[in-house]
Protein backbone atom coordinates (compact mmCIF):
# COMPACT_ATOMS: atom_id res chain seq x y z
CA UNK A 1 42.58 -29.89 -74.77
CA UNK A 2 44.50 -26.82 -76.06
CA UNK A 3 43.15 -24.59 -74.13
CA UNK A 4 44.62 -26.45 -71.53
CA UNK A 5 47.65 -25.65 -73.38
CA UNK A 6 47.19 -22.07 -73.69
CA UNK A 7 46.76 -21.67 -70.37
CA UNK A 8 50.01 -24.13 -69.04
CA UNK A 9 51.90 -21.66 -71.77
CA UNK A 10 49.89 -18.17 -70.15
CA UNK A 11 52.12 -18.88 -67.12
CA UNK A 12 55.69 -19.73 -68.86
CA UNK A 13 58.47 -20.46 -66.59
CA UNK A 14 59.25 -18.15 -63.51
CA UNK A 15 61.24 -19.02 -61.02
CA UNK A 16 60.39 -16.01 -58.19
CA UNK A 17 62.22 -14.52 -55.74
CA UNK A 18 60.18 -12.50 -53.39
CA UNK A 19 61.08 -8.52 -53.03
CA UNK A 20 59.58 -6.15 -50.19
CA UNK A 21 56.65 -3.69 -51.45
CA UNK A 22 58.01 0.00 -51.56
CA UNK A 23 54.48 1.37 -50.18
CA UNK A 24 54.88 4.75 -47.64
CA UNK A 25 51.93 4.04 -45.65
CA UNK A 26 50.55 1.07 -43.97
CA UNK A 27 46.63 1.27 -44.18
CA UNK A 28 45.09 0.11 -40.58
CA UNK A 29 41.26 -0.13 -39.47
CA UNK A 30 40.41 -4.10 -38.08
CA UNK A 31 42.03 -7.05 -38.73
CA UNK A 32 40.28 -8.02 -41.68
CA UNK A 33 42.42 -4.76 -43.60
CA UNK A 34 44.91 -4.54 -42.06
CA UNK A 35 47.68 -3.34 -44.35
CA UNK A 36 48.20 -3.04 -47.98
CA UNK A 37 52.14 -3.43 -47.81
CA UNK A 38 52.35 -6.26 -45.67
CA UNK A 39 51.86 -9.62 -47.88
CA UNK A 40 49.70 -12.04 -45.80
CA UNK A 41 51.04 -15.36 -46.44
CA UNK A 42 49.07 -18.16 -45.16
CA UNK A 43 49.68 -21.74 -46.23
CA UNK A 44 49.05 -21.30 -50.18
CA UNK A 45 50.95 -22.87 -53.23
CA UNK A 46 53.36 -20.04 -53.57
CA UNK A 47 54.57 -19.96 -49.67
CA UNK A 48 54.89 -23.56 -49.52
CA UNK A 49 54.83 -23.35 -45.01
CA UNK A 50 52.28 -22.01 -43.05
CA UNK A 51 52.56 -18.46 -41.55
CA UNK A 52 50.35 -15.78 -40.52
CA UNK A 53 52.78 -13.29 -40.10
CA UNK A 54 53.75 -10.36 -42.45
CA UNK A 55 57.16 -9.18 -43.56
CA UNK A 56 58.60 -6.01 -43.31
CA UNK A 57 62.24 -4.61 -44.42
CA UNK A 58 62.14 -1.22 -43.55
CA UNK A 59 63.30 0.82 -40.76
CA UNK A 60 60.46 2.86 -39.88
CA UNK A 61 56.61 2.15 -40.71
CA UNK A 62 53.78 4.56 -40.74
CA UNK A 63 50.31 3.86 -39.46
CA UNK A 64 47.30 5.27 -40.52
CA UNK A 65 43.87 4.28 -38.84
CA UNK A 66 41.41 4.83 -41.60
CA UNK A 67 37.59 4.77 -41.65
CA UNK A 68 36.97 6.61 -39.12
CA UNK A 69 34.53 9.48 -38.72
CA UNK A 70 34.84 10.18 -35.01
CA UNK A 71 37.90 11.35 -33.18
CA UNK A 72 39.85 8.13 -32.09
CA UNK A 73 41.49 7.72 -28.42
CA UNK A 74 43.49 4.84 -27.63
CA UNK A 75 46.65 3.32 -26.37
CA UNK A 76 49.37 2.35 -29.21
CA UNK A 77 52.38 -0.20 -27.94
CA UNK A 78 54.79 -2.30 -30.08
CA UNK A 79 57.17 -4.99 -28.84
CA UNK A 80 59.70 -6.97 -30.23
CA UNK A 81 60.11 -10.29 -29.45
CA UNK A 82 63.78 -10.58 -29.86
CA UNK A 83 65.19 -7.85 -28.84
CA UNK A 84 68.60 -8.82 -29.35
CA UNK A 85 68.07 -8.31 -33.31
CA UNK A 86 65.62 -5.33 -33.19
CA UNK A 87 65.11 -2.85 -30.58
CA UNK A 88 62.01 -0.54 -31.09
CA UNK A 89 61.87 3.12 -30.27
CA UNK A 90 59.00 5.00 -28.63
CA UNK A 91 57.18 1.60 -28.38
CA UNK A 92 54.23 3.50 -26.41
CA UNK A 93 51.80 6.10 -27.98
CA UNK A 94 48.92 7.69 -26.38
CA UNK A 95 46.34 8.56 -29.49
CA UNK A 96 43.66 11.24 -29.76
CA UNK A 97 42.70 12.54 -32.74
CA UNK A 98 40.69 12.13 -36.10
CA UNK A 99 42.44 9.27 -38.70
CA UNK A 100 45.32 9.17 -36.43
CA UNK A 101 48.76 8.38 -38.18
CA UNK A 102 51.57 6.67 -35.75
CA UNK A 103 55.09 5.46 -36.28
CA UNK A 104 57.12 2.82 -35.74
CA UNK A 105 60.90 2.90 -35.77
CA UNK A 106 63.29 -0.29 -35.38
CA UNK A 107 66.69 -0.21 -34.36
CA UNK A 108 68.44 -3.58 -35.99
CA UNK A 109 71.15 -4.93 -33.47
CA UNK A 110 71.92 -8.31 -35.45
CA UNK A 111 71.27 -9.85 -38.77
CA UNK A 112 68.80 -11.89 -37.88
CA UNK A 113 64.79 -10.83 -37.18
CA UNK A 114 62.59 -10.59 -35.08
CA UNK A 115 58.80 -10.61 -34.70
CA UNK A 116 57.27 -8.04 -34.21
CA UNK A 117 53.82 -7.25 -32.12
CA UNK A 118 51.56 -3.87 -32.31
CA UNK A 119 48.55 -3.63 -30.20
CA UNK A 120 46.34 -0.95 -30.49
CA UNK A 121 43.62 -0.51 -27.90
CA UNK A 122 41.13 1.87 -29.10
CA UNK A 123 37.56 1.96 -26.91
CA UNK A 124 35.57 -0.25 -28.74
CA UNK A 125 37.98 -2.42 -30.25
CA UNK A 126 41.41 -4.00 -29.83
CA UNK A 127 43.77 -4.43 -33.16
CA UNK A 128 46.68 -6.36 -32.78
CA UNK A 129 49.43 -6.02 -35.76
CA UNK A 130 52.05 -9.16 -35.79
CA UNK A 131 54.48 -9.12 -38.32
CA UNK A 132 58.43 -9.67 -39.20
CA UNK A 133 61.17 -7.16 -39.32
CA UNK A 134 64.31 -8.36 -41.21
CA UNK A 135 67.79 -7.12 -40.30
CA UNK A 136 69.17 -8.51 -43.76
CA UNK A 137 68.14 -9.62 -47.01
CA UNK A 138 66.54 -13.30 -46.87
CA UNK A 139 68.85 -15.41 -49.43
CA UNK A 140 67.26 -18.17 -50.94
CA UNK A 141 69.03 -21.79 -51.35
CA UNK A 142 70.10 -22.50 -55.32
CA UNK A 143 68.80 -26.30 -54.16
CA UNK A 144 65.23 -25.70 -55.54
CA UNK A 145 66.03 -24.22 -58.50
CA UNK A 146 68.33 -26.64 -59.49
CA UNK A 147 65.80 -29.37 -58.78
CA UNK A 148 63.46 -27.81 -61.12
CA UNK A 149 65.50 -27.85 -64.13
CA UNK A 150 67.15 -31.31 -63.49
CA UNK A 151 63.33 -32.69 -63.41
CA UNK A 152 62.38 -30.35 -66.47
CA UNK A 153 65.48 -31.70 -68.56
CA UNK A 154 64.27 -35.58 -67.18
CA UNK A 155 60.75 -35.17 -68.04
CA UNK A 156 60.95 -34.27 -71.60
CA UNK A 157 63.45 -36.99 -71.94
CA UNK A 158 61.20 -39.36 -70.88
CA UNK A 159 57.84 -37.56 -71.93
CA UNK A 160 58.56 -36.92 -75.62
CA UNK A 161 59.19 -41.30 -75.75
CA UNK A 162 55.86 -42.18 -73.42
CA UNK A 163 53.86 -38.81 -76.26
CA UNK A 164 54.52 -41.72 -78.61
CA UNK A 165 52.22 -44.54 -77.13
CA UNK A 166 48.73 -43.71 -78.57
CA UNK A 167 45.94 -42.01 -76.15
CA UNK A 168 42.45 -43.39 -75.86
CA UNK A 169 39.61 -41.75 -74.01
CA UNK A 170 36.28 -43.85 -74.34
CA UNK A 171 37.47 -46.15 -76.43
CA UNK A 172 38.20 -43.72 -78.84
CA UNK A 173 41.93 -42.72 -79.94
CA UNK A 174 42.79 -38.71 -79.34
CA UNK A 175 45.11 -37.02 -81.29
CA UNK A 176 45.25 -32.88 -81.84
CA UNK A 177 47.57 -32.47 -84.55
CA UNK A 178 49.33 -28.67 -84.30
CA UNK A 179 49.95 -27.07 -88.14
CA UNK A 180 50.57 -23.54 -88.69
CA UNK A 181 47.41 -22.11 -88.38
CA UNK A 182 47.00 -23.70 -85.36
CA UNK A 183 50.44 -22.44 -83.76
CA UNK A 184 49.54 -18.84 -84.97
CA UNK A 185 45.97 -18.69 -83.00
CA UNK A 186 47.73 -20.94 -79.91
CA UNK A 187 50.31 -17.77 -78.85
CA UNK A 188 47.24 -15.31 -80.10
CA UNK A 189 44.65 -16.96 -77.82
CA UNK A 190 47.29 -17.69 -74.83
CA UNK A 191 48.12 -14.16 -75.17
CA UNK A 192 44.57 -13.63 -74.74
CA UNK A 193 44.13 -15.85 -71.48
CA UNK A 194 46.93 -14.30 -69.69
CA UNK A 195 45.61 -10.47 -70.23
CA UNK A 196 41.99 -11.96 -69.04
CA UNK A 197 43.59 -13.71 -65.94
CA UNK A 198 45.53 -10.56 -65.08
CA UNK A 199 42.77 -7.97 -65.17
CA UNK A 200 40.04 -10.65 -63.65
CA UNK A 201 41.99 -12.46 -61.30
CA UNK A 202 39.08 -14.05 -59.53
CA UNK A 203 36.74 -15.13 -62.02
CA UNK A 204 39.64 -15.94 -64.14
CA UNK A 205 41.08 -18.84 -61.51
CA UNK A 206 37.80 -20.19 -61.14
CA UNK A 207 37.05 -20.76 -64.81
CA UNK A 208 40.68 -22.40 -65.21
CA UNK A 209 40.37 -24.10 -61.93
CA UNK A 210 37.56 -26.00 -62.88
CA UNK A 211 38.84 -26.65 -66.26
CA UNK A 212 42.24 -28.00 -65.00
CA UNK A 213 40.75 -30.13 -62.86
CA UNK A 214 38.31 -32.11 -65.44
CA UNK A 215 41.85 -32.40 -67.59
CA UNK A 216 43.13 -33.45 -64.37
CA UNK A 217 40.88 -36.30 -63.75
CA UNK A 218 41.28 -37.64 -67.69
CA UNK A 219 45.10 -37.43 -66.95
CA UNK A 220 45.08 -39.58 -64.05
CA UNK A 221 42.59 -41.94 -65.96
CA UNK A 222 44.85 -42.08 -69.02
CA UNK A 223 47.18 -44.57 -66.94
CA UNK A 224 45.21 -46.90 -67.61
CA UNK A 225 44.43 -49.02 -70.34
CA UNK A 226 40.66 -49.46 -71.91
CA UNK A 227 40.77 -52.86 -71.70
CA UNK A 228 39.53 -53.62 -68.27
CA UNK A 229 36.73 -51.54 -67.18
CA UNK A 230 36.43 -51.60 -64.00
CA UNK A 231 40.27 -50.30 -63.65
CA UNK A 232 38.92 -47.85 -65.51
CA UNK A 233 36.32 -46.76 -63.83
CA UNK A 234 38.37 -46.92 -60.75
CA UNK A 235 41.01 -44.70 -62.14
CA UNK A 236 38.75 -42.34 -62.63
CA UNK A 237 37.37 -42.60 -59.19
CA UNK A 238 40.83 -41.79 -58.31
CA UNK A 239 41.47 -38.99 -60.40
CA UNK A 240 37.98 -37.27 -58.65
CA UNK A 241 39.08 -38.03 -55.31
CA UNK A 242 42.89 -36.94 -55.62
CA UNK A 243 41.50 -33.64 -57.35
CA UNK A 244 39.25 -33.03 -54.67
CA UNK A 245 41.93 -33.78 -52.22
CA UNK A 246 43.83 -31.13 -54.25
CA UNK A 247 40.87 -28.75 -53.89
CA UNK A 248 40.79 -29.43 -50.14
CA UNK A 249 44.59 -29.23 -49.03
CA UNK A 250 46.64 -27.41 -51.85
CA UNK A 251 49.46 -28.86 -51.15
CA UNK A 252 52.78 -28.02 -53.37
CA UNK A 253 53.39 -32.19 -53.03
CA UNK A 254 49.54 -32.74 -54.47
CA UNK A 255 50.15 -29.58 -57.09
CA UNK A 256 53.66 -31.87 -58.75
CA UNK A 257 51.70 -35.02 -58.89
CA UNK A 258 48.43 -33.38 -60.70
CA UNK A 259 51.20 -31.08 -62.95
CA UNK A 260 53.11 -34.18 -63.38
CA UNK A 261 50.04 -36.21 -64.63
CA UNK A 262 48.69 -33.41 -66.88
CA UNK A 263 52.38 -33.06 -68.59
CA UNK A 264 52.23 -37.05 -69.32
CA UNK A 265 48.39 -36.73 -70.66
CA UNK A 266 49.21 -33.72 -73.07
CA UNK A 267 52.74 -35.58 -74.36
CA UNK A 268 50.49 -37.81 -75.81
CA UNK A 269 47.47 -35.91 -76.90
CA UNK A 270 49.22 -33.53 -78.95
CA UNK A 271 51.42 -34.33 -81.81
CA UNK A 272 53.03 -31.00 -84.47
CA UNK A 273 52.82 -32.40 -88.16
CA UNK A 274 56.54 -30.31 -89.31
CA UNK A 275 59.07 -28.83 -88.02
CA UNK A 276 58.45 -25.66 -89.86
CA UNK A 277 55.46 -26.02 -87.31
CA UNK A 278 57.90 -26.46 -84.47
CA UNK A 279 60.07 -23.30 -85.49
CA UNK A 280 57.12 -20.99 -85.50
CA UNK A 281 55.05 -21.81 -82.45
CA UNK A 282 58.29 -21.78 -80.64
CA UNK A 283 59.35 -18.37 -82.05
CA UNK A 284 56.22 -16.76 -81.42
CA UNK A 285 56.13 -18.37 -78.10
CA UNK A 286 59.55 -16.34 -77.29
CA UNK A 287 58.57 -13.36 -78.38
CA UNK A 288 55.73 -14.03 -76.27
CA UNK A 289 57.89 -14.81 -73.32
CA UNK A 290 59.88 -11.72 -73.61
CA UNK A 291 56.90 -9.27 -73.69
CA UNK A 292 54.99 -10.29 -71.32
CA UNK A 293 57.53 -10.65 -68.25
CA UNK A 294 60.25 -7.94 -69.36
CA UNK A 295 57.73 -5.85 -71.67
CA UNK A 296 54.55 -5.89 -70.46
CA UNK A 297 55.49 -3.42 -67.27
CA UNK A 298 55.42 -0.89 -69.65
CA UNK A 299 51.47 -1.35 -70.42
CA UNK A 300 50.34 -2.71 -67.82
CA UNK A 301 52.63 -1.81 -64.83
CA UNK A 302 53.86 -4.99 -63.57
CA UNK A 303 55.24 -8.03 -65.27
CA UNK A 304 51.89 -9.80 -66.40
CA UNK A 305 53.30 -13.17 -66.48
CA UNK A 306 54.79 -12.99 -63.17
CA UNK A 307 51.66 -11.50 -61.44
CA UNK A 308 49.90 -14.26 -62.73
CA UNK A 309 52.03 -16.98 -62.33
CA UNK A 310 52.59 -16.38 -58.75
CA UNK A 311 49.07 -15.10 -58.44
CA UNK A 312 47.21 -18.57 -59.80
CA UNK A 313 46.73 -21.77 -57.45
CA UNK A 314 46.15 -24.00 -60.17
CA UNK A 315 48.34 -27.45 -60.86
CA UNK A 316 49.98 -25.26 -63.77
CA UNK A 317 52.99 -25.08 -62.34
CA UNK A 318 56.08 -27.23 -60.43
CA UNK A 319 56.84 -26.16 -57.58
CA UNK A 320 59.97 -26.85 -54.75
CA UNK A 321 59.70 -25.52 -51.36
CA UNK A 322 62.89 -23.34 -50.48
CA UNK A 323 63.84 -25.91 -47.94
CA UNK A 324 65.06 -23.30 -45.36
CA UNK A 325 63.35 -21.90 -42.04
CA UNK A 326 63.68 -18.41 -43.02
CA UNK A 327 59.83 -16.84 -42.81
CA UNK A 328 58.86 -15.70 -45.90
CA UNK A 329 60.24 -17.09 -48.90
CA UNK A 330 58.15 -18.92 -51.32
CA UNK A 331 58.42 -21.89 -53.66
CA UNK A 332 60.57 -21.84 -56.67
CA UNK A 333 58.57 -22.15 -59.47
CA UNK A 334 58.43 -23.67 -63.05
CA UNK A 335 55.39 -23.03 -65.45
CA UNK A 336 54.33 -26.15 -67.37
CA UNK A 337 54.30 -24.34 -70.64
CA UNK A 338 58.23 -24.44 -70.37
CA UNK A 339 58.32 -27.75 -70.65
CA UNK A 340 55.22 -28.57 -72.70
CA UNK A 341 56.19 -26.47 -75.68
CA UNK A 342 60.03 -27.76 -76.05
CA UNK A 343 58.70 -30.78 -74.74
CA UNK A 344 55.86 -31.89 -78.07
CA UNK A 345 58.39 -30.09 -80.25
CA UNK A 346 61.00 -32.59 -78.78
CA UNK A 347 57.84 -35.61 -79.17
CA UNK A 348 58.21 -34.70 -83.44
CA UNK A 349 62.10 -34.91 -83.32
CA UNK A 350 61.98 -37.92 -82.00
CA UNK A 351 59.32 -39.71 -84.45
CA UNK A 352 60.90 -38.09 -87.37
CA UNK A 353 64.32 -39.70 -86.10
CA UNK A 354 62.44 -43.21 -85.76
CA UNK A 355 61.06 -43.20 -89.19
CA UNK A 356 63.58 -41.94 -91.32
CA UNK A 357 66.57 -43.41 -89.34
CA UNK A 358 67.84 -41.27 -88.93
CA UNK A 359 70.21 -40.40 -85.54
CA UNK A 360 71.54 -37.65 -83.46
CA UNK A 361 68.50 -35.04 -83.84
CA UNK A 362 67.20 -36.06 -80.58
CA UNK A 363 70.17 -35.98 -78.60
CA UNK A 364 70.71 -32.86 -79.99
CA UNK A 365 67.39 -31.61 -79.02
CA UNK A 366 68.12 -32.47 -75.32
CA UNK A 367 71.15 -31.31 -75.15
CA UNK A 368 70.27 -28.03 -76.84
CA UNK A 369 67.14 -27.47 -74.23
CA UNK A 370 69.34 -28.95 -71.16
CA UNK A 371 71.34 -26.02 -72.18
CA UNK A 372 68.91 -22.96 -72.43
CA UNK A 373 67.58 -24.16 -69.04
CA UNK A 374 71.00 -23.94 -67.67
CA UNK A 375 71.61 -20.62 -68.98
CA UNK A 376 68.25 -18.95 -67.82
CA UNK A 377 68.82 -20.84 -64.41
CA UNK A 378 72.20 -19.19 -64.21
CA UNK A 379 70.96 -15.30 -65.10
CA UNK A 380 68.48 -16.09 -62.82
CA UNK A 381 70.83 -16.35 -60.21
CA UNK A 382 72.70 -13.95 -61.03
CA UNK A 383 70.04 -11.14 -61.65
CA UNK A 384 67.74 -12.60 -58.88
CA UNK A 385 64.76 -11.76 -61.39
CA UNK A 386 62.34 -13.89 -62.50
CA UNK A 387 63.89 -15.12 -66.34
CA UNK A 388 61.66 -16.13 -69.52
CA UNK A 389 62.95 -19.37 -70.25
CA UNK A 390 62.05 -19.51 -73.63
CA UNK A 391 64.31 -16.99 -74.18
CA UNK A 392 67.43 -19.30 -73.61
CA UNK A 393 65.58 -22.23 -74.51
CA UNK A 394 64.04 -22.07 -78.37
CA UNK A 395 67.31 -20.61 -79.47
CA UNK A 396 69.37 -23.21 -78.04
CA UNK A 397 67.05 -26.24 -79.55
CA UNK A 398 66.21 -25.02 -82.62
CA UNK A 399 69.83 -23.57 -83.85
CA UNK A 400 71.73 -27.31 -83.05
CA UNK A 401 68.95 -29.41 -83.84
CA UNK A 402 68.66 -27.51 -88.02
CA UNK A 403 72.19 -27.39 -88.42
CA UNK A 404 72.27 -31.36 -87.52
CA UNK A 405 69.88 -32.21 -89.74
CA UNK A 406 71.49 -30.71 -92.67
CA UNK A 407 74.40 -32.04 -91.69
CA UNK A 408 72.83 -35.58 -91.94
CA UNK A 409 70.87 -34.44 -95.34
CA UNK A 410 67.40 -34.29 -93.77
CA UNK A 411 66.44 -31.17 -93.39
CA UNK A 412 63.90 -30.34 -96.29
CA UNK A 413 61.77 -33.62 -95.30
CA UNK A 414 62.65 -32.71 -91.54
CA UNK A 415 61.20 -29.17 -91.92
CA UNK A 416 58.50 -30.34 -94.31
CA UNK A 417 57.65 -33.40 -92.14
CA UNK A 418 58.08 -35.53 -94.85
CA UNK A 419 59.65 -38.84 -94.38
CA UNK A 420 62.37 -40.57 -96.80
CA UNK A 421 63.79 -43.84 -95.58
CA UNK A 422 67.28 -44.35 -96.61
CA UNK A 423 67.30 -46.65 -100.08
CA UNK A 424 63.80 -45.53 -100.91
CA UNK A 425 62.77 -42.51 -103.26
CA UNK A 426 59.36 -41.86 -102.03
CA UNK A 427 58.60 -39.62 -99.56
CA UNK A 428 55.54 -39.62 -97.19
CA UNK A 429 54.24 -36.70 -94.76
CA UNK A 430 54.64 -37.49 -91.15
CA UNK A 431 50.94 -37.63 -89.76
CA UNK A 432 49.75 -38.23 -85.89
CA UNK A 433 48.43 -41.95 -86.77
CA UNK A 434 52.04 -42.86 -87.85
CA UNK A 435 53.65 -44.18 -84.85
C-alpha cells in the first residue's frame, strides 16, 4: 500500500494554469501529425470539456509540409470564423514546391477569438487545420482553486478522525506503521517513481494505472464492514464496476469519487509511530517538493512534477473544472500527496492528543495546514505558476503544532511517541494497535 503512497506523493499538489508553447514552426503532413505546437485537447482529465480544437496565441504561424519527397502543388486557404475578432491576411496561397513552408498572419480586431479553419488541398489528399486564435490572455476563475483547498482543509479534518477506526481486509486487520527508516526510503523511492514516470510516460501510466485501480477497488470495499458477506462481496462488485466505469469514461466527477475513496482507505491503513517520524518525512517531502517543480528544470528541462502531474490520468489527483466557456483551460488541480502526507501526520496528532489528554495540538495542526494552503493558494494567484504546497504547508504545521506542545509540557513524549497520562509516571510508546 505505500507504493500507492509514493506515487499519490510523485504528483504533489499543482494547481496549473495553462501557457501557449513558444515553438517557431508548426510541423504539417496528415491529420494524424498535424502540429507539434498546437496542444490537442480532447475530453481528458486535465481539460475537463470536450474540444477538438487547438489553441494558438500568436500573430503569425508558419507551416511546414514535411515528409515529402516529391514536389508538392496545391491550393492553401484559411478562414476565420469570426471575423469581427480576427481578420486573416493573404488567406489564399497557391503552392508548388518541395517541403513547402506557408504563413499565416491574423489581424486581432476584438478581445475575444475566433476559430480558425486551414484547408489545404494538395492532389492526393485534403488536410484541414481547425484551431483557436486568442485576441487576449484566457483568465481563469479563482472559484476552482478555492474549492480545492476548502475540500483539502475539510478532508483532513474529517480523515485524520475516520484513520482512527481500524481497517480490515479479509478478515484480517491492516496497519503499515511509518518509522524513520521507512520515511527515509518513502521520499527516496517516490523520488524514484516520479523520474521513471517522466522519462517513460507510457509504460509508466499503465503500471500505476493498473495498480491504482486494484487499491481502488479495496477502497471502495473498505466501506463496508466484514461482518456481512454478501455486502461485502457486493462492495466489491461495486468497486470493479465503478473502476471500470472510470476506465471507460474518465470523467473528472468519477476521478474525485475514486481519489476521494483512496484518501479515506489510506487514512486508515497507515499510521506514523512519533512525531520525530512526522518532522522528517515531512521535511524531506519539502525539499522534495521544491526540487522537483522549481529545481528540476535545471536537469531535466521542464518542471518534472508538473509534466507529470498534468501528464498522468490516474485518480491521483482532485480535480475542479474551470467552470467558464472559454476553450482551452483545464482543471485546477490538487495532487493527493498534499493532503495524504499532512493528512496521516495530522491522524498521529490527533491519537497522541486522545491518549495523553492532552488539548489544542490538533486544532493547531489544522489551523497551521489551513494556513500553508492559503498561502500557496494566494502566490499561486499571484505568480500564476504552478506552487509546491508543501512548501507553505510543513512549515506552517510543524512550527505551531512543537511550540504548543511544549507549551503544554508534552513535547519529549510527543516527539518520542511516548504516552504519559496526566497523574501517572509511566510512560508507554504510541503503537498502531492503540486506538
Amino acid at each position: 500500500m505505500l507504493l500507492f503512497i509514493i506515487t499519490n506523493l510523485a504528483l504533489g499538489v499543482i494547481v496549473q494554469i495553462k501557457r501557449s508553447g513558444k515553438e517557431e514552426w508548426v510541423n504539417i503532413y496528415n491529420q494524424d501529425k498535424i502540429s507539434n505546437k498546437f496542444e490537442i485537447q480532447k475530453n481528458n482529465l486535465d481539460a475537463c470539456q470536450k474540444t477538438d480544437l487547438f489553441i494558438e496565441h500568436n500573430n503569425k504561424t508558419t507551416f511546414r509540409i514535411l515528409d515529402k519527397d516529391n514536389v508538392v502543388t496545391g491550393q492553401i486557404t484559411t478562414i476565420s470564423l469570426d471575423q469581427k475578432q480576427v481578420k486573416i491576411k493573404e488567406n489564399d496561397l497557391e503552392i508548388q514546391s518541395v517541403k513547402p513552408e506557408f504563413n499565416v498572419e491574423y489581424q486581432c480586431l476584438g478581445q475575444g477569438y475566433s476559430i480558425i479553419q486551414t484547408v489545404i488541398q494538395l492532389e492526393k489528399e485534403r488536410i484541414e487545420l481547425v484551431y483557436y486564435k486568442f485576441c487576449y490572455q484566457p483568465q481563469r476563475s479563482a472559484l476552482p482553486i478555492m474549492l480545492l483547498l476548502l475540500f483539502a482543509i475539510l478532508l483532513v479534518y474529517l480523515g485524520s478522525q475516520y484513520g482512527q477506526i481500524e481497517i480490515k481486509i479479509f478478515g484480517e486487520t491492516q496497519n503499515e506503521e511509518i518509522g524513520i527508516k521507512t520515511a527515509v526510503a518513502f521520499i527516496f523511492f517516490a523520488s524514484l517513481v516520479l523520474i521513471l514516470l517522466f522519462k517513460f510516460p507510457d509504460i509508466g501510466e499503465i503500471i500505476i494505472l493498473v495498480w491504482v485501480s486494484i487499491v481502488s477497488v479495496f477502497s471502495v470495499s473498505s466501506f463496508v464492514d466484514d461482518s456481512n458477506q454478501y455486502l461485502k462481496g457486493f462492495s466489491y462488485l461495486f468497486g470493479v464496476g465503478l473502476v471500470g466505469f472510470y476506465l471507460y469514461q474518465r470523467g473528472w466527477v468519477l476521478n474525485n469519487l475514486l481519489a476521494l475513496a483512496n484518501v479515506l482507505f489510506m487514512f486508515r491503513m497507515v499510521e506514523i509511530d512519533s512525531f520525530r517520524t512526522c518532522s522528517i518525512l515531512l521535511t524531506l517531502a519539502f525539499f522534495y517538493d521544491i526540487f522537483f517543480v522549481f529545481l528540476s528544470p535545471q536537469f531535466f528541462g521542464e518542471s518534472v512534477m508538473a509534466v507529470v502531474a498534468t501528464r498522468l490520468e490516474v485518480p491521483i489527483k482532485f480535480l475542479i473544472p474551470p467552470f467558464s466557456n472559454t476553450p482551452g483551460l483545464s482543471c485546477s488541480l490538487l495532487g493527493l500527496g498534499d493532503i495524504l502526507l499532512p493528512g496521516i501526520v495530522i491522524k498521529y496528532i490527533l491519537k497522541f492528543e486522545r491518549m495523553s489528554l492532552t488539548n489544542g495540538l490538533f486544532n493547531t495542526a489544522i489551523i497551521g495546514y489551513s494556513a500553508g494552503l492559503m498561502i500557496c493558494v494566494y502566490v499561486l494567484i499571484v505568480k500564476e505558476h504552478a506552487q509546491p504546497a508543501l512548501l507553505y504547508i510543513v512549515p506552517c504545521l510543524l512550527i505551531p503544532v512543537s511550540i504548543v506542545s511544549c507549551f503544554k509540557g508534552v513535547f519529549t513524549n510527543f516527539y518520542k511517541g511516548e504516552i504519559r497520562q496526566k497523574g501517572s509516571q509511566h510512560a508507554y510508546e504510541l503503537t498502531s494497535e492503540q486506538l
